[in-house]
N, C-alpha and C. Protein backbone atom coordinates (compact mmCIF):
# COMPACT_ATOMS: atom_id res chain seq x y z
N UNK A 1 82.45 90.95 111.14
CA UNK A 1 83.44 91.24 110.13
C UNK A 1 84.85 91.20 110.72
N UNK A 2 85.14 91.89 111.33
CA UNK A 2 86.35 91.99 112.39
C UNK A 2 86.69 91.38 113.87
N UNK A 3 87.28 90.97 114.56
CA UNK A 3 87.16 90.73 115.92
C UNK A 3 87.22 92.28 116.95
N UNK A 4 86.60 91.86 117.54
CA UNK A 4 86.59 92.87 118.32
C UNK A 4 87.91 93.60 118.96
N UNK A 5 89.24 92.88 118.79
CA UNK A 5 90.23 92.98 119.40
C UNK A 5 91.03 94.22 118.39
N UNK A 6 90.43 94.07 117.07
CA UNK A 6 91.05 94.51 116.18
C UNK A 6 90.59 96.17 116.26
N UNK A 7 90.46 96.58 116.90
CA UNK A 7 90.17 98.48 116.84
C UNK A 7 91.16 99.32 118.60
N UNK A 8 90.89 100.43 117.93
CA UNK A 8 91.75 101.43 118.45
C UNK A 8 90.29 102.20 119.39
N UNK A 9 90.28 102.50 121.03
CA UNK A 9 89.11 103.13 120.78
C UNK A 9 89.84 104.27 121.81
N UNK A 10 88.90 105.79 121.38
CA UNK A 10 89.41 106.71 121.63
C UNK A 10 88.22 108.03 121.74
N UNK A 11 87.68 108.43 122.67
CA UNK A 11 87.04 109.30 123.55
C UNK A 11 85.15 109.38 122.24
N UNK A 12 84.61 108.00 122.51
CA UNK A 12 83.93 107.69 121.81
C UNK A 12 84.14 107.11 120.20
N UNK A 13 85.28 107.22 119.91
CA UNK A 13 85.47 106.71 118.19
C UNK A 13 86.43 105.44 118.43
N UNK A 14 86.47 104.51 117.25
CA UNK A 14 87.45 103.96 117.00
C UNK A 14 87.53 103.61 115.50
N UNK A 15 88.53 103.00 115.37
CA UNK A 15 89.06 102.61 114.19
C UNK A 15 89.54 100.80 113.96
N UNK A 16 88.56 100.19 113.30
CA UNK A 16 88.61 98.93 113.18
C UNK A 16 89.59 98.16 111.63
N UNK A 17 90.30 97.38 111.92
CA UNK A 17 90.89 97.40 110.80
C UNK A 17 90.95 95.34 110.60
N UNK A 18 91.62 95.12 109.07
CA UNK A 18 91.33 94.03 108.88
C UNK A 18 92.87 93.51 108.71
N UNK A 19 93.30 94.22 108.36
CA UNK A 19 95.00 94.12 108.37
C UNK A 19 95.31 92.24 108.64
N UNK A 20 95.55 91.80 109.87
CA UNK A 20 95.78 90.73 109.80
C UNK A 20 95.06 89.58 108.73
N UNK A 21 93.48 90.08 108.60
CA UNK A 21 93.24 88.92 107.92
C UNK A 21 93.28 88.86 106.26
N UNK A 22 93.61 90.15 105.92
CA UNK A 22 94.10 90.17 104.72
C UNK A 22 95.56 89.73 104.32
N UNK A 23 96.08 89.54 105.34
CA UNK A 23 97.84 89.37 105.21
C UNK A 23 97.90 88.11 105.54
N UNK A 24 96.66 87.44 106.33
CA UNK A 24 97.26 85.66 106.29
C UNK A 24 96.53 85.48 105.05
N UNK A 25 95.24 86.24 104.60
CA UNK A 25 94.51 85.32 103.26
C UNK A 25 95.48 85.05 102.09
N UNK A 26 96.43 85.97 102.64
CA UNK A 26 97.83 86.24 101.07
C UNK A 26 99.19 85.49 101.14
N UNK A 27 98.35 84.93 102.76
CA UNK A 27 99.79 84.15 103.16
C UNK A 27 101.18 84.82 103.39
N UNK A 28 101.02 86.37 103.90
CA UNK A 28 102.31 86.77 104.34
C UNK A 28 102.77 86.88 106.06
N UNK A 29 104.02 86.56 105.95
CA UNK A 29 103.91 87.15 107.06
C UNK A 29 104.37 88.27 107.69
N UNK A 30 104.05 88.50 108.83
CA UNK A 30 104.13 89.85 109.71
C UNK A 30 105.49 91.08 108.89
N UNK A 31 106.76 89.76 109.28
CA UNK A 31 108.48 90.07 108.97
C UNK A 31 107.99 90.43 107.45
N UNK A 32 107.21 90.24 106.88
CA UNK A 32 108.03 90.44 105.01
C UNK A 32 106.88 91.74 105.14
N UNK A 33 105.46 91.56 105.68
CA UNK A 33 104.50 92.94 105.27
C UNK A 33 105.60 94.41 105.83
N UNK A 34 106.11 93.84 107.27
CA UNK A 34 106.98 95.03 107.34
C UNK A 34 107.99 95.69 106.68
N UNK A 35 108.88 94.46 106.00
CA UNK A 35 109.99 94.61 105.10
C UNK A 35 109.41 95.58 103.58
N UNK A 36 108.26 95.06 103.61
CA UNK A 36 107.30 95.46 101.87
C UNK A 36 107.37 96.95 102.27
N UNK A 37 106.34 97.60 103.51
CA UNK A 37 106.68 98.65 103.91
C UNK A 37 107.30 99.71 104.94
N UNK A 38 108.92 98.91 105.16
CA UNK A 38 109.68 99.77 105.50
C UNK A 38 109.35 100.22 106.82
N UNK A 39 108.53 99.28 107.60
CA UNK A 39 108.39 99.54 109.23
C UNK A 39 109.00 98.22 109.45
N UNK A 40 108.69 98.49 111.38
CA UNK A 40 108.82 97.14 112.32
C UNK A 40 107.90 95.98 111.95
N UNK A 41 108.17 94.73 112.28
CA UNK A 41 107.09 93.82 112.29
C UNK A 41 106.52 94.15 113.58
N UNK A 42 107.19 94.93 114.83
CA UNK A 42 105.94 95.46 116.20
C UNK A 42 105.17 96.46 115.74
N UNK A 43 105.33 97.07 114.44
CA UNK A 43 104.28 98.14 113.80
C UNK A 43 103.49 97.21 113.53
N UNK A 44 103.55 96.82 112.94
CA UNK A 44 102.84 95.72 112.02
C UNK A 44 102.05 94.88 113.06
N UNK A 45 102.22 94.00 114.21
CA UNK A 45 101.99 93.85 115.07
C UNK A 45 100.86 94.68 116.28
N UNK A 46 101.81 95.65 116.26
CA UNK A 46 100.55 96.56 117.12
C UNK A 46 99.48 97.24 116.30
N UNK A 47 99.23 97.50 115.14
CA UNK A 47 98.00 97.88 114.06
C UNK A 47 97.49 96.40 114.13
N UNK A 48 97.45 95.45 113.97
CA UNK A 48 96.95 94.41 113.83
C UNK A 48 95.84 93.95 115.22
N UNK A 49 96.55 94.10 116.34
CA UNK A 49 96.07 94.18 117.76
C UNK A 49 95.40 95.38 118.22
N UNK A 50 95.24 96.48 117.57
CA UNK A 50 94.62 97.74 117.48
C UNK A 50 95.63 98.45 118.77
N UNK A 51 96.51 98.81 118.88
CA UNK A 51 97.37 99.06 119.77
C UNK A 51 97.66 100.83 119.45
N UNK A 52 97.68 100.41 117.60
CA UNK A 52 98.26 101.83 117.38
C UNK A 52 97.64 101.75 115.86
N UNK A 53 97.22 103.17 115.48
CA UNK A 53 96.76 103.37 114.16
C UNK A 53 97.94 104.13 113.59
N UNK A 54 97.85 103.78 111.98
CA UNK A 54 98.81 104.57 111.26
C UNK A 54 99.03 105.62 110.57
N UNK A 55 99.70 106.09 110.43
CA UNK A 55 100.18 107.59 109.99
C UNK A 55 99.36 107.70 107.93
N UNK A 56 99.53 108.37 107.98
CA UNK A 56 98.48 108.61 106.89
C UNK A 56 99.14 107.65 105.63
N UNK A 57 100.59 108.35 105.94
CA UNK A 57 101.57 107.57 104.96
C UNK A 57 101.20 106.16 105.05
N UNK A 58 101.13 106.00 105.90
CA UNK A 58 101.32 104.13 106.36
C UNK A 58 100.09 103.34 105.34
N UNK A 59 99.02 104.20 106.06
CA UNK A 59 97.22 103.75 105.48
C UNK A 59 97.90 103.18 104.12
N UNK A 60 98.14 104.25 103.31
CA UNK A 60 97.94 104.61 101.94
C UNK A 60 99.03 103.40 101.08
N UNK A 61 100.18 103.53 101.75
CA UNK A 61 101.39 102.09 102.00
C UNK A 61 100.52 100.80 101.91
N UNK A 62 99.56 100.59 102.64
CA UNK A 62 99.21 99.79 103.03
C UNK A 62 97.68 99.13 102.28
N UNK A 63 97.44 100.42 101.66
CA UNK A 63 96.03 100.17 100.76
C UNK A 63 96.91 99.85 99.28
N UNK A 64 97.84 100.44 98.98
CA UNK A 64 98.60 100.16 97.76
C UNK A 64 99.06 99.03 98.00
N UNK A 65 99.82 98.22 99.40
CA UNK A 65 100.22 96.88 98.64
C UNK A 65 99.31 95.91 98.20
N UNK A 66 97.83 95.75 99.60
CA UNK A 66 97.06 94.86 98.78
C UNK A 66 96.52 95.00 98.18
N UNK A 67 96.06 96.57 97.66
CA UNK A 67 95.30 96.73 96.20
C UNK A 67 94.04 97.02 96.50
N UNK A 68 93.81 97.65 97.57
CA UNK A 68 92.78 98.09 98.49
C UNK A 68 92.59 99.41 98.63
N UNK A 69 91.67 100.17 99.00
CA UNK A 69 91.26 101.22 99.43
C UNK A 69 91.41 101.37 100.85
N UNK A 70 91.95 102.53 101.65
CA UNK A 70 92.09 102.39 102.70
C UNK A 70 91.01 102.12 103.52
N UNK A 71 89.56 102.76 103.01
CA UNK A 71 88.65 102.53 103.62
C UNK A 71 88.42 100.72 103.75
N UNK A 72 88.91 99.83 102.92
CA UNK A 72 88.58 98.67 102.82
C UNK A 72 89.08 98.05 104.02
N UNK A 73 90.24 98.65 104.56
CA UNK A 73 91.21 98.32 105.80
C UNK A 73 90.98 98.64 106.87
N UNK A 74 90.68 100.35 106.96
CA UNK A 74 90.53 100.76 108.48
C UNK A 74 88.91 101.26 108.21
N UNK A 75 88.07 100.80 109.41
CA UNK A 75 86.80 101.25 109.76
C UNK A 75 86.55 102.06 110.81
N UNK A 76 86.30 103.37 110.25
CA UNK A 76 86.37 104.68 111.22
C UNK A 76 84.44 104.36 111.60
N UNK A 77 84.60 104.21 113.14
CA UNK A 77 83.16 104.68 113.74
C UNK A 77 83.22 105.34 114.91
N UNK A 78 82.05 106.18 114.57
CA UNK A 78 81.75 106.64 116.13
C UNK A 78 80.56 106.63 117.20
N UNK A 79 80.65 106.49 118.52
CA UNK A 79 79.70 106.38 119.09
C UNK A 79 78.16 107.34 118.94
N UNK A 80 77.21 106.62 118.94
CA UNK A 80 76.05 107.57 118.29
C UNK A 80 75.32 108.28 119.71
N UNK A 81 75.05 109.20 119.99
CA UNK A 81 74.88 109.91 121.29
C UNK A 81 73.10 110.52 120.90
N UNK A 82 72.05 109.64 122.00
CA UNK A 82 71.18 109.60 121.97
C UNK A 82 70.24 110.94 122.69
């Protein structure tokens, strides 16, 4: 579903997101998704590269422009401990 490049990982969990490939399927780029919501295109940039996850505000920014659920965007998992 995702590339592997695309998650945040953090003391067993991460957070996988689709961000980039919803924003080329729409044909935007990086400069205008940031402009839409009022960050950097290196925000925009580093969520995309899983560098940095976003502030709650951001998610929700971000599930409202493409008309998405946040869950549709970011994929919260965690490691399963046997």
């Amino acid at each position: 579903m995702f590339d592997s490049g695309e998650f945040l990982y953090f003391w067993g969990e991460r957070i996988r997101n689709g961000l980039e490939k919803f924003r080329k399927e729409r044909g935007i780029g990086q400069e205008e998704l940031a402009t839409a919501l009022r960050v950097s295109r290196q925000t925009i940039s580093s969520l995309e590269n899983g560098r940095y996850n976003p502030s709650i505000i951001l998610a929700f920014r971000l599930s409202r422009y493409f008309g998405l659920s946040v869950e549709d965007i970011f994929i919260y998992e965690e490691e399963e401990n046997d």
